[in-house]
N, C-alpha and C. Protein backbone atom coordinates (compact mmCIF):
# COMPACT_ATOMS: atom_id res chain seq x y z
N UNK A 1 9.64 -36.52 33.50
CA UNK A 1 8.94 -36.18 32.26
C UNK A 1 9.49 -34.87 31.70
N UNK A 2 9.72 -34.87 30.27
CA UNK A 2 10.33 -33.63 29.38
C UNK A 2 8.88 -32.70 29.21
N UNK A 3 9.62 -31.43 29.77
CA UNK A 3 8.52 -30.35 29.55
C UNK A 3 8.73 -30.26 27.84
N UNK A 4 7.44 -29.94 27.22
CA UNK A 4 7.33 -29.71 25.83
C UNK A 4 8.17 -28.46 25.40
N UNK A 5 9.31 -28.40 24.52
CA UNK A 5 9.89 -27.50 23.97
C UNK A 5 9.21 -26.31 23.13
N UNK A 6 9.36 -25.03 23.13
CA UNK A 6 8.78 -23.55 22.80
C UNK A 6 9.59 -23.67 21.28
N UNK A 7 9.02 -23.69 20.40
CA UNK A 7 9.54 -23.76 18.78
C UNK A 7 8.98 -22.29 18.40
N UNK A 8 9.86 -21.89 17.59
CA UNK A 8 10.08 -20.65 16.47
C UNK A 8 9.22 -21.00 15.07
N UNK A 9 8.32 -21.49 15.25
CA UNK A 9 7.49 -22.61 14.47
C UNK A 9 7.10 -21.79 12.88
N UNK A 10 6.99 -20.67 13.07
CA UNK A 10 6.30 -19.62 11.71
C UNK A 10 7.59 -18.30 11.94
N UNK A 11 8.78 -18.35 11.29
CA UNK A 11 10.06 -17.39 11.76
C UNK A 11 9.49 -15.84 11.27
N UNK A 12 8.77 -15.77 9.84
CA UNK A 12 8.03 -14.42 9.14
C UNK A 12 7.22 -13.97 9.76
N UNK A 13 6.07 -15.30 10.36
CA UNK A 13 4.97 -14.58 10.96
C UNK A 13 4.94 -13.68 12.42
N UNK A 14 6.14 -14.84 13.06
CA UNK A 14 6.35 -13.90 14.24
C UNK A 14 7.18 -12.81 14.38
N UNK A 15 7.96 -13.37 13.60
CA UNK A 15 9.65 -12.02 13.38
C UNK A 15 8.37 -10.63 13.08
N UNK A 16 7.37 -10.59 12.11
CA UNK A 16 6.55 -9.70 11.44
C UNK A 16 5.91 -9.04 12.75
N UNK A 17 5.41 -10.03 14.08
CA UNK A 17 4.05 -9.38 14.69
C UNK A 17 5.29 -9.25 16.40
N UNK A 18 6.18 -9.67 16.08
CA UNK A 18 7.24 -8.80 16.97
C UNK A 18 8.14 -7.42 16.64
N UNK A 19 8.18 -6.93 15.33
CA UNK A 19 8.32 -5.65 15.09
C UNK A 19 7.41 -5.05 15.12
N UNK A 20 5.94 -5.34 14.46
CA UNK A 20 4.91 -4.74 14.50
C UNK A 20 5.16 -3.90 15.96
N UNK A 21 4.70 -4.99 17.46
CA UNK A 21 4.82 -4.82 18.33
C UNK A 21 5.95 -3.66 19.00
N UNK A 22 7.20 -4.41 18.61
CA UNK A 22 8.16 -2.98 19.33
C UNK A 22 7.87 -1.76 18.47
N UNK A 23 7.62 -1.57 17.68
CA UNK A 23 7.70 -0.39 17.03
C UNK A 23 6.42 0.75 17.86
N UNK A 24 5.53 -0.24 18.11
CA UNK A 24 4.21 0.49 19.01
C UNK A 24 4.71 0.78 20.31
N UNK A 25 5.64 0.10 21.08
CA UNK A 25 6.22 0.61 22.25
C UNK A 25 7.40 1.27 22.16
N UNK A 26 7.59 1.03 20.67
CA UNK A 26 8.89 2.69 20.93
C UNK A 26 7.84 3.76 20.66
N UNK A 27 6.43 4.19 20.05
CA UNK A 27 6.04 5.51 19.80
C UNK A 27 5.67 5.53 21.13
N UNK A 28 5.13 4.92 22.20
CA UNK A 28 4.86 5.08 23.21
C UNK A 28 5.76 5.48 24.28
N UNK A 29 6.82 5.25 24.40
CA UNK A 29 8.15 5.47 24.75
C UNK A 29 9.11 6.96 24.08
N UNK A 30 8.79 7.05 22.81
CA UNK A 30 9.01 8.58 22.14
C UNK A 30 8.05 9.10 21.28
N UNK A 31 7.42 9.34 21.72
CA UNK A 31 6.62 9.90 21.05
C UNK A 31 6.06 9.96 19.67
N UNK A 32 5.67 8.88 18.95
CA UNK A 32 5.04 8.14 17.80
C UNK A 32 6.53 8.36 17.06
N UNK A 33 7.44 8.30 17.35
CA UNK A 33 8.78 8.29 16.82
C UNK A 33 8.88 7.33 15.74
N UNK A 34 8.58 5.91 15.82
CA UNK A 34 8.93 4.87 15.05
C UNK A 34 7.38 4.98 14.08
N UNK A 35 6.20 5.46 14.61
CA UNK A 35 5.44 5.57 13.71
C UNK A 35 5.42 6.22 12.32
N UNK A 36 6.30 7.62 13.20
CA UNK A 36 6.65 8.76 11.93
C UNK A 36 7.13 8.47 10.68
N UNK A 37 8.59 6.96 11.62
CA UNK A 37 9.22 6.22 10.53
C UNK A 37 9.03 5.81 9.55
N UNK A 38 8.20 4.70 10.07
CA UNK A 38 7.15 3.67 8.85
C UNK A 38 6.05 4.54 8.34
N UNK A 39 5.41 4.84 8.35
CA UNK A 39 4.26 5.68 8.16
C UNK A 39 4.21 6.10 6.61
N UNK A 40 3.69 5.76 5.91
CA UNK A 40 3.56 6.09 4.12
C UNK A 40 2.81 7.51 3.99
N UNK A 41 3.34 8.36 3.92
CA UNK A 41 3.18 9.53 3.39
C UNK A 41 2.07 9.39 2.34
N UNK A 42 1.02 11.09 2.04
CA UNK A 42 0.34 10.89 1.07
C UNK A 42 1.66 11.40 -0.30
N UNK A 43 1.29 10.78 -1.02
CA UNK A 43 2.44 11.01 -2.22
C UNK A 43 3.54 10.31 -2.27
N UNK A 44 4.58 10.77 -3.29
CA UNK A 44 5.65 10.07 -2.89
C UNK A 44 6.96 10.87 -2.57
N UNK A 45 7.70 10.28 -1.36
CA UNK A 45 8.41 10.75 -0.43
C UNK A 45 9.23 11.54 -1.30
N UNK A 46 9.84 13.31 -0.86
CA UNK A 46 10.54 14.53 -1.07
C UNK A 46 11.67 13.67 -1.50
N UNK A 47 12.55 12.41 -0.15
CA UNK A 47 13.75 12.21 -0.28
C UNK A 47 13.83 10.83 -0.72
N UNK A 48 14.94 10.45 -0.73
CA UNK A 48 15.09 8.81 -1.74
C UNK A 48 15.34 8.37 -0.31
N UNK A 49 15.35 8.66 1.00
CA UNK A 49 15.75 8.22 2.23
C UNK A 49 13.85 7.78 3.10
N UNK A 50 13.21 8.01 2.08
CA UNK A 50 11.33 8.18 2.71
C UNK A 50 11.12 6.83 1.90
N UNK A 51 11.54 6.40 0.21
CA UNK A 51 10.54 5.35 0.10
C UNK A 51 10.74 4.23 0.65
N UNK A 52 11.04 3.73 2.17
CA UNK A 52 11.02 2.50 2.81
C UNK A 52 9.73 2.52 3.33
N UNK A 53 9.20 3.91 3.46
CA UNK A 53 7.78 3.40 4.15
C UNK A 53 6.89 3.42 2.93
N UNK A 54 7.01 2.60 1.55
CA UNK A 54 6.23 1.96 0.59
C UNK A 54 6.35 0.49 1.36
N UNK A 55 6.81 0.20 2.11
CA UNK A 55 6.99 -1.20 2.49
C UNK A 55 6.49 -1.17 3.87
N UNK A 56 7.55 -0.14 4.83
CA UNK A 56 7.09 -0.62 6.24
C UNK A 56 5.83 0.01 7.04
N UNK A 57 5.00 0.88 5.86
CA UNK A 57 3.62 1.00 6.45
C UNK A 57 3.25 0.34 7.61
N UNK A 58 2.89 -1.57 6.83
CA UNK A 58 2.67 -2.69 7.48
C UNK A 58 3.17 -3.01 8.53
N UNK A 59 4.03 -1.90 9.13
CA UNK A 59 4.96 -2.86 10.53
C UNK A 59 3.96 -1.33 11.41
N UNK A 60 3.88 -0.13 10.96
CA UNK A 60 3.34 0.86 12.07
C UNK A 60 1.82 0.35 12.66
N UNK A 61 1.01 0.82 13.60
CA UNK A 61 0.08 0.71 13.84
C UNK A 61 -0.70 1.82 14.94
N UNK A 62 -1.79 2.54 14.80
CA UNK A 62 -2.05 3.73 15.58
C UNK A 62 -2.18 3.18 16.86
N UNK A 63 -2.68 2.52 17.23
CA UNK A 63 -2.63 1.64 18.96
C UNK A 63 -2.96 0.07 18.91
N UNK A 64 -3.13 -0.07 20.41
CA UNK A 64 -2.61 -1.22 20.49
C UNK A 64 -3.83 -2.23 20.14
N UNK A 65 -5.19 -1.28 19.72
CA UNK A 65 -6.16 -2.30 19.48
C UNK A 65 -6.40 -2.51 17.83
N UNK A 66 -6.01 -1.45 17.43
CA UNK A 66 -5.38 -1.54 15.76
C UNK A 66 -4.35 -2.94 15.66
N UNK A 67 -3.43 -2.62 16.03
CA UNK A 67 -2.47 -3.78 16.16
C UNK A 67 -3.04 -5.01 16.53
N UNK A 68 -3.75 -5.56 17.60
CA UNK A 68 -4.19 -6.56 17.85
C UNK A 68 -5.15 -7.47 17.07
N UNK A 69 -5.77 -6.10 16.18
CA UNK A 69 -7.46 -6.55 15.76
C UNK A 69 -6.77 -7.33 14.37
N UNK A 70 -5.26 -6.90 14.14
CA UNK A 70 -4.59 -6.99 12.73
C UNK A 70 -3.55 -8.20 12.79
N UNK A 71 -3.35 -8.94 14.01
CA UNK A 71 -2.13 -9.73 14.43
C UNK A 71 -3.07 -11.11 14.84
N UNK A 72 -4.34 -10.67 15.56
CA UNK A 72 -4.80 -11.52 15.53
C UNK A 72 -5.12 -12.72 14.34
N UNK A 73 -5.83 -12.28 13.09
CA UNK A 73 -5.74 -13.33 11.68
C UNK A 73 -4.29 -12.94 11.44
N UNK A 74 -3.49 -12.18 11.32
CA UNK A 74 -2.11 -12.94 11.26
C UNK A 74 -1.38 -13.91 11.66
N UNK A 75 -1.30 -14.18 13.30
CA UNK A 75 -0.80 -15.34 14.03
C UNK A 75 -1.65 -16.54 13.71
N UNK A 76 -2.79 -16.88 13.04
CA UNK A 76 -3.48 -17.59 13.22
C UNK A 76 -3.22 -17.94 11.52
N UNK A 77 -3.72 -17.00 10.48
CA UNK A 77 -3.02 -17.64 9.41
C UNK A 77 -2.17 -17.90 8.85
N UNK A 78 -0.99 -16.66 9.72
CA UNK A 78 0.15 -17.37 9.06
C UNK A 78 1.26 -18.54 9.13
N UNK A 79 1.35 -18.88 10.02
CA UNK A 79 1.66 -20.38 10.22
C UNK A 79 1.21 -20.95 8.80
N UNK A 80 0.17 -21.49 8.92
CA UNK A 80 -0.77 -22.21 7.76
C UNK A 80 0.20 -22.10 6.67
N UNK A 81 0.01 -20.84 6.40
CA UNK A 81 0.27 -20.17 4.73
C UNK A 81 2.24 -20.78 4.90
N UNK A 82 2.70 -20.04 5.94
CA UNK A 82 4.12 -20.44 6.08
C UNK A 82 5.04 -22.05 5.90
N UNK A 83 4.22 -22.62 6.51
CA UNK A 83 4.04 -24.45 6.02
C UNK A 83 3.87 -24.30 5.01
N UNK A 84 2.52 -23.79 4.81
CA UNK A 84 2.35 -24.25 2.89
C UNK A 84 3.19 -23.94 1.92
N UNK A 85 3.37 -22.82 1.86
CA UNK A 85 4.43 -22.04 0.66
C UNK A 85 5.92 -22.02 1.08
N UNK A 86 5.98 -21.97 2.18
CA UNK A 86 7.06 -22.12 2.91
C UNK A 86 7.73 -20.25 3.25
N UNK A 87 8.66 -19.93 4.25
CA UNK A 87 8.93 -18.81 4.38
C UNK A 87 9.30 -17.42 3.97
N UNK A 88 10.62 -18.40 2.74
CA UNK A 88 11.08 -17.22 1.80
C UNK A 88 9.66 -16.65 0.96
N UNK A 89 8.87 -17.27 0.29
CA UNK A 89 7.63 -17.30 -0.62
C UNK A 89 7.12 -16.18 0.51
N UNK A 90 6.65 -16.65 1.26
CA UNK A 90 5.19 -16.07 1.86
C UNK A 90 5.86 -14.66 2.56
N UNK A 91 7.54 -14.29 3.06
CA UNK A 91 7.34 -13.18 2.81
C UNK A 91 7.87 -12.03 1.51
N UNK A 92 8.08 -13.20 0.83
CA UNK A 92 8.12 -12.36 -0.58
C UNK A 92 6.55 -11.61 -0.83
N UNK A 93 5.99 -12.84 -1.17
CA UNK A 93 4.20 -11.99 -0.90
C UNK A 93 3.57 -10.72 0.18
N UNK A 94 4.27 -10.85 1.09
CA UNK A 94 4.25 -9.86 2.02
C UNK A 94 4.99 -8.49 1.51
N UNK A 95 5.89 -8.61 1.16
CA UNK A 95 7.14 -7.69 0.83
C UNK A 95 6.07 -6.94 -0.23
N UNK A 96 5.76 -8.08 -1.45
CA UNK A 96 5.38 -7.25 -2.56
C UNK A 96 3.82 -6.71 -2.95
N UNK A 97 3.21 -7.56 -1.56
CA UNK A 97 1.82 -6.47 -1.33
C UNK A 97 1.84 -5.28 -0.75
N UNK A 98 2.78 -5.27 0.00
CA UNK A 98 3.68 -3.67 0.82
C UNK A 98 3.68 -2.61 -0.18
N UNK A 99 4.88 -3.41 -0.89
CA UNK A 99 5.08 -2.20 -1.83
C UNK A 99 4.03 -2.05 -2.99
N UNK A 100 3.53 -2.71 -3.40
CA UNK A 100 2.04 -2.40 -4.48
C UNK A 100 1.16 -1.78 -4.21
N UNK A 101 0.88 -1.55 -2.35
CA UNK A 101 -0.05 -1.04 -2.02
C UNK A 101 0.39 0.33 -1.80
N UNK A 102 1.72 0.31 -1.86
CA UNK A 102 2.20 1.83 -1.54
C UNK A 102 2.38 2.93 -2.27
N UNK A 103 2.70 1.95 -3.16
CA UNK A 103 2.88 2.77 -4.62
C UNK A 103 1.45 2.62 -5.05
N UNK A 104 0.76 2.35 -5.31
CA UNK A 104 -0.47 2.72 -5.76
C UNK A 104 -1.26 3.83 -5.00
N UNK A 105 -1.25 3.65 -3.48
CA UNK A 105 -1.83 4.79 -2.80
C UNK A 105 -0.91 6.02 -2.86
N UNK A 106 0.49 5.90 -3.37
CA UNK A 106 1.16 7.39 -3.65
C UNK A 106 0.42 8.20 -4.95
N UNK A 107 0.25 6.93 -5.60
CA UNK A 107 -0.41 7.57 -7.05
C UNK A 107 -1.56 8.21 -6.75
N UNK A 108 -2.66 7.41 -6.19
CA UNK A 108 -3.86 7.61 -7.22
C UNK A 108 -4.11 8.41 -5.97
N UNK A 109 -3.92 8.43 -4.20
CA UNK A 109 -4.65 8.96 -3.36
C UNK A 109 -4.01 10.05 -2.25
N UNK A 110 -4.80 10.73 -1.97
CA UNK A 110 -3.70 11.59 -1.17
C UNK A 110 -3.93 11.82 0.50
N UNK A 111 -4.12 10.31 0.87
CA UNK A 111 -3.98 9.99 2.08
C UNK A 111 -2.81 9.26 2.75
N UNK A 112 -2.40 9.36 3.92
CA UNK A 112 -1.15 8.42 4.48
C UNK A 112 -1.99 6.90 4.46
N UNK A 113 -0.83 6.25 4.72
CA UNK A 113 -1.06 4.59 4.95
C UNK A 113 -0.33 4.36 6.06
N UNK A 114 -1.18 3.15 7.16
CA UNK A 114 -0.32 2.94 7.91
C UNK A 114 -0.87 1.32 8.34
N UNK A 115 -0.65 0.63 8.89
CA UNK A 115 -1.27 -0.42 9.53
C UNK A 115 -0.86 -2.21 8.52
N UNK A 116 -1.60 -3.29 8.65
CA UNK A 116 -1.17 -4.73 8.29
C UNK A 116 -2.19 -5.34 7.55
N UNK A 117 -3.55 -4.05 7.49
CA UNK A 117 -4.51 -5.14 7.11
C UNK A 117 -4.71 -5.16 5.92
N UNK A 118 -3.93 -4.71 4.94
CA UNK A 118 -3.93 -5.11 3.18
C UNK A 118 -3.34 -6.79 3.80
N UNK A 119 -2.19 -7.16 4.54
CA UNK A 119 -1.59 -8.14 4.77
C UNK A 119 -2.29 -9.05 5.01
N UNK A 120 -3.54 -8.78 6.08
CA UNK A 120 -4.48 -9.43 6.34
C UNK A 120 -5.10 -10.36 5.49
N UNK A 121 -5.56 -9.68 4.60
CA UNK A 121 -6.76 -9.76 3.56
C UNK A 121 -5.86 -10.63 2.62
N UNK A 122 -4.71 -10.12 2.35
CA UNK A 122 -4.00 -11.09 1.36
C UNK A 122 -3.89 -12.65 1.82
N UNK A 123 -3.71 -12.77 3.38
CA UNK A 123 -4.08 -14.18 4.01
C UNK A 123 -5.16 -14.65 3.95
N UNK A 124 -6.22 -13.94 4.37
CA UNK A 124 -7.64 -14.30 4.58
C UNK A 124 -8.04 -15.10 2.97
N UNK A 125 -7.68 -14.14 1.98
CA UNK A 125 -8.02 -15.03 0.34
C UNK A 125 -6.87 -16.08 0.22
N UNK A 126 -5.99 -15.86 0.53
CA UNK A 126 -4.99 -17.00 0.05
C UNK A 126 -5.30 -18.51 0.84
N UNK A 127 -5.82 -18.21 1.98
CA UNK A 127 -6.09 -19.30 3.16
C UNK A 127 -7.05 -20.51 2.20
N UNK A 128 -7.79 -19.78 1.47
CA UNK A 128 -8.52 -20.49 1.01
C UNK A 128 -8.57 -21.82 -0.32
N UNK A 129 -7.31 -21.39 -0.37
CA UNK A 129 -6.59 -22.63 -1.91
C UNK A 129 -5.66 -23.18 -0.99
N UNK A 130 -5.67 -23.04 0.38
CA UNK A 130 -4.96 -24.48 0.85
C UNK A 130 -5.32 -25.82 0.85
N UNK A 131 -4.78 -26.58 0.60
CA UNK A 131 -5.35 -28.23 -0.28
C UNK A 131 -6.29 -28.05 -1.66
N UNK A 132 -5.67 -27.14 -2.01
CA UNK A 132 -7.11 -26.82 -3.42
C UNK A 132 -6.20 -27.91 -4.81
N UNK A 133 -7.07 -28.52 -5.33
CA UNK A 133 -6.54 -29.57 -6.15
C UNK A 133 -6.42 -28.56 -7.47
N UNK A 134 -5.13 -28.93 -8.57
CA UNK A 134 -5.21 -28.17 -9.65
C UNK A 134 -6.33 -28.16 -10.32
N UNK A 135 -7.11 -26.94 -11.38
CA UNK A 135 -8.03 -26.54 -12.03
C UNK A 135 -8.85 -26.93 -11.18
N UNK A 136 -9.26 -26.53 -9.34
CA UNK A 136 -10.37 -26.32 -9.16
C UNK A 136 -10.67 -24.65 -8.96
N UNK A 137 -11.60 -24.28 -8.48
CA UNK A 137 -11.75 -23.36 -7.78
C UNK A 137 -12.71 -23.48 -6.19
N UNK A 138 -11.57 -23.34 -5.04
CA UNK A 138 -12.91 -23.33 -4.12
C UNK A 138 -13.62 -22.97 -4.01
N UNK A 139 -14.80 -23.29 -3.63
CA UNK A 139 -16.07 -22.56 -3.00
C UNK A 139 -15.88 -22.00 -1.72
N UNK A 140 -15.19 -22.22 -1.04
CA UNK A 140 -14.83 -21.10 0.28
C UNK A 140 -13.87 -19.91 -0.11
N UNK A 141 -13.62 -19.90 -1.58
CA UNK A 141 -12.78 -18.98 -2.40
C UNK A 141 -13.96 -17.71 -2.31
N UNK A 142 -15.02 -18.52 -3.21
CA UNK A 142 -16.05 -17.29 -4.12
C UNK A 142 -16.59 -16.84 -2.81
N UNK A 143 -17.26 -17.70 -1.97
CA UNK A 143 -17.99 -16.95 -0.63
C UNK A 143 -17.02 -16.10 -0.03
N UNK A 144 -15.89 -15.96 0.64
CA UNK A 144 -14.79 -15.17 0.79
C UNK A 144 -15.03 -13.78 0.25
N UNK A 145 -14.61 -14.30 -1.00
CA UNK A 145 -14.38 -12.97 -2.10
C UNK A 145 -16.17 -12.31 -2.31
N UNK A 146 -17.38 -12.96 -2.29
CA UNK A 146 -19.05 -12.12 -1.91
C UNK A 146 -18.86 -11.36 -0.42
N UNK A 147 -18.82 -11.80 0.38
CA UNK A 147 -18.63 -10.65 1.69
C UNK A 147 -17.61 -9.95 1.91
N UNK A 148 -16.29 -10.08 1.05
CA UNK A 148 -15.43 -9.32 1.24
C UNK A 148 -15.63 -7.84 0.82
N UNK A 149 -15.98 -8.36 -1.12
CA UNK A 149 -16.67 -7.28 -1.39
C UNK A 149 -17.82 -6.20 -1.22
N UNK A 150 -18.94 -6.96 -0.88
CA UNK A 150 -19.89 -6.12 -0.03
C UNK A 150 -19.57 -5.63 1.16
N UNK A 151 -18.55 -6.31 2.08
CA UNK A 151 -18.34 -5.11 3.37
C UNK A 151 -17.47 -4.02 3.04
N UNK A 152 -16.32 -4.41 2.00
CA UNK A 152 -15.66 -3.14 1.26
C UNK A 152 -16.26 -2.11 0.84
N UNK A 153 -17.69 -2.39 0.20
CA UNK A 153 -18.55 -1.49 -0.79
C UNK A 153 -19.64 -0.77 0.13
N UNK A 154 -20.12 -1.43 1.15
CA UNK A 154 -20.29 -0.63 2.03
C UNK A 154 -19.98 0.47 3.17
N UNK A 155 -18.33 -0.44 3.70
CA UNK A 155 -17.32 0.41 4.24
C UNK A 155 -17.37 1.90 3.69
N UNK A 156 -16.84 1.84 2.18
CA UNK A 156 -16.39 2.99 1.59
C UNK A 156 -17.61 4.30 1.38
N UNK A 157 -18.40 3.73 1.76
CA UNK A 157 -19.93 4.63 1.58
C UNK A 157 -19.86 5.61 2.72
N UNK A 158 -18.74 4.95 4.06
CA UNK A 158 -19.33 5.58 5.20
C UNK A 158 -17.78 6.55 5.73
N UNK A 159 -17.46 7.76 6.32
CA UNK A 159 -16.47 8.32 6.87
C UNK A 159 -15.74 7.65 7.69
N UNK A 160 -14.63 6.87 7.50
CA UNK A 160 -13.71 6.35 8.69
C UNK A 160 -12.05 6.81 8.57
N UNK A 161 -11.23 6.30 8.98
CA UNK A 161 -9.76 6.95 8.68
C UNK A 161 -9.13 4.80 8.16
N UNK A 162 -10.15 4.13 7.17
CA UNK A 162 -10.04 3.43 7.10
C UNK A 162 -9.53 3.00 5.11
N UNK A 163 -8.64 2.16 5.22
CA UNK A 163 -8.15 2.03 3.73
C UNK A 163 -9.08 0.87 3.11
N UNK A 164 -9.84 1.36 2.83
CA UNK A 164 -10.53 -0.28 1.85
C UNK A 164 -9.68 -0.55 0.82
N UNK A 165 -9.02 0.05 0.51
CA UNK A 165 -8.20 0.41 -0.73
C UNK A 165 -7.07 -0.29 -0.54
N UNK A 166 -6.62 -0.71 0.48
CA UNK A 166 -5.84 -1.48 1.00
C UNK A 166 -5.81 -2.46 0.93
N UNK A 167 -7.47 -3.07 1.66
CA UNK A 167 -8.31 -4.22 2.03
C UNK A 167 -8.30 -5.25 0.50
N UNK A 168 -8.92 -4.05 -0.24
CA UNK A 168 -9.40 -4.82 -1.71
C UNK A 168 -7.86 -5.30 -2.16
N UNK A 169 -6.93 -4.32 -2.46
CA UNK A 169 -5.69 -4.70 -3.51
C UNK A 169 -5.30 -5.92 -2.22
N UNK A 170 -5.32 -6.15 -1.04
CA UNK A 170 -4.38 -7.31 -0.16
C UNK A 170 -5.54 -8.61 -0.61
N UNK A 171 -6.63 -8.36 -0.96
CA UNK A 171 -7.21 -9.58 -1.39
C UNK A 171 -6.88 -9.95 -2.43
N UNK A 172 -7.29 -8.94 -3.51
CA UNK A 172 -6.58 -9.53 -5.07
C UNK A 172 -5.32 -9.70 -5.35
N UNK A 173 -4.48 -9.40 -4.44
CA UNK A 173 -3.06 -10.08 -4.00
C UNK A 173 -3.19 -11.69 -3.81
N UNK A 174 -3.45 -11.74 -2.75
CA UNK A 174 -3.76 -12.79 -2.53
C UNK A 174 -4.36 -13.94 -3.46
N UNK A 175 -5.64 -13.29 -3.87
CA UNK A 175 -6.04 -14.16 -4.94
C UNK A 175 -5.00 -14.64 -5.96
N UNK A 176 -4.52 -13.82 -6.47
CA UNK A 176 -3.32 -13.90 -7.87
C UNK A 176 -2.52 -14.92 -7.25
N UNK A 177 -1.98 -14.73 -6.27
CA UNK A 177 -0.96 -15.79 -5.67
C UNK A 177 -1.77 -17.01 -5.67
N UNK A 178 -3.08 -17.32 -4.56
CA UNK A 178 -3.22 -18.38 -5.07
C UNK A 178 -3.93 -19.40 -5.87
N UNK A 179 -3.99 -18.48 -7.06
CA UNK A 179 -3.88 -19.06 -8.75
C UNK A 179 -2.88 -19.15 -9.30
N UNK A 180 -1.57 -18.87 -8.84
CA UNK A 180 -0.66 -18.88 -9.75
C UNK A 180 0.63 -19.92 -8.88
N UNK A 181 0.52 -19.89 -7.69
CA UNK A 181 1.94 -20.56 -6.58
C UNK A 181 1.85 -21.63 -6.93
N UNK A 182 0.26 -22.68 -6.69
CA UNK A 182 0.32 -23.98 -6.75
C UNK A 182 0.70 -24.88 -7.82
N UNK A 183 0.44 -24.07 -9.06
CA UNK A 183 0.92 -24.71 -10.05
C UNK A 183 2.45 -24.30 -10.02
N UNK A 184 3.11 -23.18 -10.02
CA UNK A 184 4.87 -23.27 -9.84
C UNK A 184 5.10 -24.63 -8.97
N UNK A 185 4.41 -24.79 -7.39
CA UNK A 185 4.70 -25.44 -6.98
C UNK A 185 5.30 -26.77 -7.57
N UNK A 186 3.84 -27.14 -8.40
CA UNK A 186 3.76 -28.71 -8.60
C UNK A 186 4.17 -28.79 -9.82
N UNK A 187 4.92 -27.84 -10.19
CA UNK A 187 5.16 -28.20 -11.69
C UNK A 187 7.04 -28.49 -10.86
N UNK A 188 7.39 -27.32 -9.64
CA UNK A 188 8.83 -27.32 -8.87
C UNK A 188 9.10 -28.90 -8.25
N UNK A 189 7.92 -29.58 -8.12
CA UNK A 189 7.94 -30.38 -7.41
C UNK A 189 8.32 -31.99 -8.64
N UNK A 190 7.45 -31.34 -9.35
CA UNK A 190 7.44 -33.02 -10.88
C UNK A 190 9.04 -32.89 -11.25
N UNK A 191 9.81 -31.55 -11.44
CA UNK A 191 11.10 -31.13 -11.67
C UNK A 191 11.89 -31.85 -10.72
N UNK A 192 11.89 -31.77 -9.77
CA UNK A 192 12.45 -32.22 -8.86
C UNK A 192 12.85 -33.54 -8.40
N UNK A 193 11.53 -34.22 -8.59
CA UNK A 193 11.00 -35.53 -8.87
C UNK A 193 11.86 -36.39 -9.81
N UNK A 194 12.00 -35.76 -11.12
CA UNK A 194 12.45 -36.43 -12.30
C UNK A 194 13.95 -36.37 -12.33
N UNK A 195 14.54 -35.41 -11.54
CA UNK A 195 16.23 -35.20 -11.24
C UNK A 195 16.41 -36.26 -10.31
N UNK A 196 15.74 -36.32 -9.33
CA UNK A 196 16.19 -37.72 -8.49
C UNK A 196 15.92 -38.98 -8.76
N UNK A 197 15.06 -39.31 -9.39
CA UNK A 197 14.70 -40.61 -10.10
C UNK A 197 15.61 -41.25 -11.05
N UNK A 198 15.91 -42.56 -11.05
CA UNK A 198 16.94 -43.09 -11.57
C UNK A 198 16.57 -44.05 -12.74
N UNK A 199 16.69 -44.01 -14.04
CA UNK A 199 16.57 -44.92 -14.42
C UNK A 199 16.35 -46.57 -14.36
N UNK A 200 15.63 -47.43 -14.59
CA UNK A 200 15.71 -48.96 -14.00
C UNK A 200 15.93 -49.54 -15.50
């Protein structure tokens, strides 16, 4: 009997929560070295050699239960999302909630950024227009988006070293995407359709 083969099944999601990972055992290994790296500064970076961490915020993480609490709905939704949209897409969406969130917190706030869970949140809403038929809106959309916002609005009431600010823009990320992918999709797909089809 053939033992079942180990597949590379989601290449973004894991390639994503295996840097995450080494990067936490190189600060542990030198001394938050790789954190320093990624790590989004409050403002925007002195040198043109600093704005990569508008992007690789998302790969640092302060320990290993930060990291986990943040990899966990990652490994679990992203697969999903990765099938659905497929790889290049979903980490384009990744890429460009990075940098939106970075550049916005250079602007308006003058705290560092560090961690995945704008990334999170952008899954957690997007999860929810999977199989969603054109011009609907789910209802596991709007409930989503009611407790998201009330734990945000409460969050922010209370002292933590926590970004709601993060939280909120990786949802309405998310959201935008998925109101706007499925129709590219299926409009990529009728295109597609009509090039291979042959006259009778």
């Amino acid at each position: 009997m053939q033992l079942p083969r180990i597949s590379y099944n989601a290449p973004i999601t894991i390639t994503f929560a295996l840097l995450a990972s080494v990067m936490l055992m190189v600060d542990f290994i030198a001394a938050d070295a790789a954190k320093n790296f990624v790590t989004a500064r409050p403002g925007f970076p002195s040198s043109i050699f600093g704005y990569h961490t508008m992007v690789t915020h998302i790969l640092g993480h302060v320990n290993w239960q930060h990291l986990v609490s943040n990899f966990s709905f990652i490994l679990l939704l992203g697969p999903v999302l990765e099938e659905k949209y497929g790889s290049k897409m979903l980490l384009l969406m990744i890429v460009s909630t990075a940098l939106l969130t970075g550049l916005l917190n250079a602007i308006f706030f003058s705290t560092g950024l560090i961690g995945a869970s704008g990334i999170v949140f952008l899954m957690i809403l997007l999860i929810s227009f999977v199989n969603v038929k054109e011009g609907e809106i789910p209802l596991t959309f709007i409930l989503i988006v009611a407790l998201f916002i009330t734990k945000e609005v409460v969050n922010s009431t209370q002292e933590n070293n926590i970004s709601e600010f993060a939280h909120i823009l990786g949802g309405a990320c998310g959201s935008v995407f998925g109101f706007i992918l499925p129709k590219q999709r299926q409009n990529n797909n009728a295109t597609n359709t009509g090039r291979n089809q042959k006259l009778s």
